[in-house]
Protein backbone atom coordinates (compact mmCIF):
# COMPACT_ATOMS: atom_id res chain seq x y z
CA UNK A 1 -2.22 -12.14 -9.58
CA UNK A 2 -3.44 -8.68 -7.81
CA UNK A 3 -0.23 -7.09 -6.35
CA UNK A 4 -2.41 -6.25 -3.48
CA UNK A 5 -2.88 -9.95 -2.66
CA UNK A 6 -0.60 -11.53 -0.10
CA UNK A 7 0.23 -15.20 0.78
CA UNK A 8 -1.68 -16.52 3.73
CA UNK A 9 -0.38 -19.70 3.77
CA UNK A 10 2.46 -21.02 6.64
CA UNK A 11 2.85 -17.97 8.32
CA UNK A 12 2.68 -17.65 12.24
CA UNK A 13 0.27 -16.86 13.28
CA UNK A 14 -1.97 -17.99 11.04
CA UNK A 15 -3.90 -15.92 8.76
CA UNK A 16 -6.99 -14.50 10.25
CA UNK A 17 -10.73 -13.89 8.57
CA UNK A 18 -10.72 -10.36 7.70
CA UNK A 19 -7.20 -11.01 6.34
CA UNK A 20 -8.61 -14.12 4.18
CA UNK A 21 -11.65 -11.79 3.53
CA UNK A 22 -9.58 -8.72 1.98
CA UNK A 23 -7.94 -11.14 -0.29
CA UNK A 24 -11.01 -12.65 -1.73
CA UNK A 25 -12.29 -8.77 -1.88
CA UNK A 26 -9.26 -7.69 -4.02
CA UNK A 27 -9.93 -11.30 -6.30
CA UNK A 28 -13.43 -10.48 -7.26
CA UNK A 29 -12.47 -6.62 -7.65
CA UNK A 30 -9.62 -7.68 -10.16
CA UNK A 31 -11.83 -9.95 -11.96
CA UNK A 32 -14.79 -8.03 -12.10
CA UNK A 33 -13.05 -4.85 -12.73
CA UNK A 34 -14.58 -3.04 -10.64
CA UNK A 35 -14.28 -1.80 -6.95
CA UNK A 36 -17.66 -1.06 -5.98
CA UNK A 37 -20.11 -2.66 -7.75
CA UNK A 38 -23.56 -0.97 -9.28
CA UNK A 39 -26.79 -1.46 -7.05
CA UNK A 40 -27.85 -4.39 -9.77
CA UNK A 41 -24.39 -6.25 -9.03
CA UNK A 42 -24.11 -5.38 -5.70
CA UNK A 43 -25.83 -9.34 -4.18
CA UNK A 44 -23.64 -10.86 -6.72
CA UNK A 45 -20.98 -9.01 -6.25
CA UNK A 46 -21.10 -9.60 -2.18
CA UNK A 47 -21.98 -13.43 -2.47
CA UNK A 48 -18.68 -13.89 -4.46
CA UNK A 49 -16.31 -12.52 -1.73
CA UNK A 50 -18.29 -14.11 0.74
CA UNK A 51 -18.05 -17.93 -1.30
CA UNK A 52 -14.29 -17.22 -2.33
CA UNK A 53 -13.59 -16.34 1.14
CA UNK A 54 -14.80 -19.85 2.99
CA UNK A 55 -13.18 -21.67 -0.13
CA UNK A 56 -10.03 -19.94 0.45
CA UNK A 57 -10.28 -20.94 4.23
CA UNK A 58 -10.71 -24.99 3.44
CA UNK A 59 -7.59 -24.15 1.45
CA UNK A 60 -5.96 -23.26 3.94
CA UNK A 61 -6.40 -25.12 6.57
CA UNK A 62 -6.23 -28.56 4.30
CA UNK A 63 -2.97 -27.21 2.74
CA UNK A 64 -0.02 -29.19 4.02
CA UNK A 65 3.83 -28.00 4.49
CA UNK A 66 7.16 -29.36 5.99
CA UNK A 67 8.83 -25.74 5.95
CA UNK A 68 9.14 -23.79 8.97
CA UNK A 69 6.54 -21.32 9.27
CA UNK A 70 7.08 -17.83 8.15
CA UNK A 71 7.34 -14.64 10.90
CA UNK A 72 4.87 -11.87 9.81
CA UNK A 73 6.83 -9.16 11.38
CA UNK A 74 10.03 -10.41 9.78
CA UNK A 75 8.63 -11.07 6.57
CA UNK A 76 7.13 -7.48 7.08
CA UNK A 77 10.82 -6.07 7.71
CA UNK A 78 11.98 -7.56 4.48
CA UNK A 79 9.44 -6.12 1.94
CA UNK A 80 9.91 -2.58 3.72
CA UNK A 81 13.66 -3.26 2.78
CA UNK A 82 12.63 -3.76 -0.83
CA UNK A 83 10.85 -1.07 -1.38
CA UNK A 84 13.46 1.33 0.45
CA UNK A 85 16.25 0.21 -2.69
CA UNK A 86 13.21 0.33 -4.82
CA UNK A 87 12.43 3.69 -4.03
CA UNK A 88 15.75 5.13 -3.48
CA UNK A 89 14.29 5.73 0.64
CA UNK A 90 17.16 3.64 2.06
C-alpha cells in the first residue's frame, strides 16, 4: 500500500470527503504511475478517483467494529513520536 495512504476507518471523528478523496487520489496515482495524468488520460484518470472515492465511502460507513474508536490528535502525537526516534529529532 502507498505510504501516503492513511486508515480512515474507526477514528473520531469520522473521516471526512476530501480526506476519503486524497486517499483514492494517491490509489489511482500509485497504480497508474503517474501523478498528473496526460490531456488523453486526464477523464479517465479523474473518473477513477471520483468512482474509488464513493466506493471507499460505502466501505466505510458499512464497515462494522466493537473497538473503541481511535483519537486523531492522539494517534497524530504517536506517529510524530516515531518519526522523532526515526529521525534522531527526539
Amino acid at each position: 500500500m502507498c505510504r501516503n495512504i492513511r486508515t480512515l476507518h474507526n477514528f473520531e471523528p469520522h473521516a471526512t470527503s476530501a480526506e476519503v478523496e486524497a486517499a483514492a487520489l494517491q490509489y489511482v496515482r500509485k497504480i497508474s504511475g503517474s501523478t498528473k495524468p496526460s490531456k488523453a488520460n486526464e477523464e479517465a484518470f479523474n473518473r477513477a478517483v471520483h468512482e474509488i472515492a464513493h466506493v471507499t465511502e460505502h466501505l466505510l460507513d458499512s464497515l462494522v467494529t466493537h473497538a473503541p474508536a481511535k483519537d486523531r490528535a492522539e494517534e497524530a502525537a504517536k506517529a510524530r513520536a516515531r518519526a522523532a526516534v526515526r529521525y534522531g529529532t527526539a
